[in-house]
Protein backbone atom coordinates (compact mmCIF):
# COMPACT_ATOMS: atom_id res chain seq x y z
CA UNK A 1 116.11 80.74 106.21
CA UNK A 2 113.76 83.70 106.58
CA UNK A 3 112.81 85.21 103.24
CA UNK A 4 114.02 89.13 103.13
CA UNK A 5 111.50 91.78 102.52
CA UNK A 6 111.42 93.18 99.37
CA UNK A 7 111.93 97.29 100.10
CA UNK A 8 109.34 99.08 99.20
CA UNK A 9 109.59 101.98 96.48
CA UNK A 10 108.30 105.61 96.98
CA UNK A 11 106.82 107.61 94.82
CA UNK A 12 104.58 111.19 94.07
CA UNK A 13 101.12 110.45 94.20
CA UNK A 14 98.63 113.49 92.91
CA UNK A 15 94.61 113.26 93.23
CA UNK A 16 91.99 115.90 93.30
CA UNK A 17 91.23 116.67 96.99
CA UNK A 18 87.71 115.21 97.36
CA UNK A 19 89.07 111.70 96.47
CA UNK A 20 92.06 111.43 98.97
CA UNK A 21 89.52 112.91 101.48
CA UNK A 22 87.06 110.32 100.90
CA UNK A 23 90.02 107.91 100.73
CA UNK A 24 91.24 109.10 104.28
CA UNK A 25 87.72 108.66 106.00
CA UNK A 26 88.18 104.83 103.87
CA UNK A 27 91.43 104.45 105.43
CA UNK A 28 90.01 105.55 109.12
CA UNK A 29 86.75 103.14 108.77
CA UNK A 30 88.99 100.14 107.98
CA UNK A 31 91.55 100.69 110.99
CA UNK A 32 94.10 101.46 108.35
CA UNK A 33 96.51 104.42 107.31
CA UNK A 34 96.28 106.51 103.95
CA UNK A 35 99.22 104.09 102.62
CA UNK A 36 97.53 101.00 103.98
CA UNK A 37 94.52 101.54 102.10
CA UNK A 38 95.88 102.73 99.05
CA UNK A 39 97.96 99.61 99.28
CA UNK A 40 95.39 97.56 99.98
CA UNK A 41 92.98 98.86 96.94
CA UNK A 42 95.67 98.39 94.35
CA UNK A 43 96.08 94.83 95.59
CA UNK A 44 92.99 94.12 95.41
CA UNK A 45 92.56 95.55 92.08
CA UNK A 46 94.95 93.73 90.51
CA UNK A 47 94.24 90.17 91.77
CA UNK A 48 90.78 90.83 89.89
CA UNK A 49 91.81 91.66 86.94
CA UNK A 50 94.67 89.03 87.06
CA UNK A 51 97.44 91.49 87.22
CA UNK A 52 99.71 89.71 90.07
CA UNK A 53 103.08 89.02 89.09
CA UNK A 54 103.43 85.06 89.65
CA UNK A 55 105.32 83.94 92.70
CA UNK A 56 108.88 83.02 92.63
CA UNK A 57 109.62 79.46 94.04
């Protein structure tokens, strides 16, 4: 059987201007929306610091 997607949570995000600009030009390099990339940095930062919840089996 198909594991179901965990829903994802929403929440208020404030930054300065200048940094969710230059995260939105990011975003538009990469082929990827505002979310995406924000996503995708988080992610990213958290595998390297060894941050990743462990995976249920």
């Amino acid at each position: 059987m198909a594991k179901e997607k965990e829903a994802k949570k929403a929440f208020v995000l404030r930054m300065a201007p200048e940094q969710l600009e230059a995260l939105q030009k990011w975003a538009d390099d990469e082929f990827r929306s505002l979310n995406g990339q924000i996503e995708f940095l988080l992610h990213e930062a958290l595998k390297s610091k060894n941050r990743l919840p462990k995976e249920r089996s």
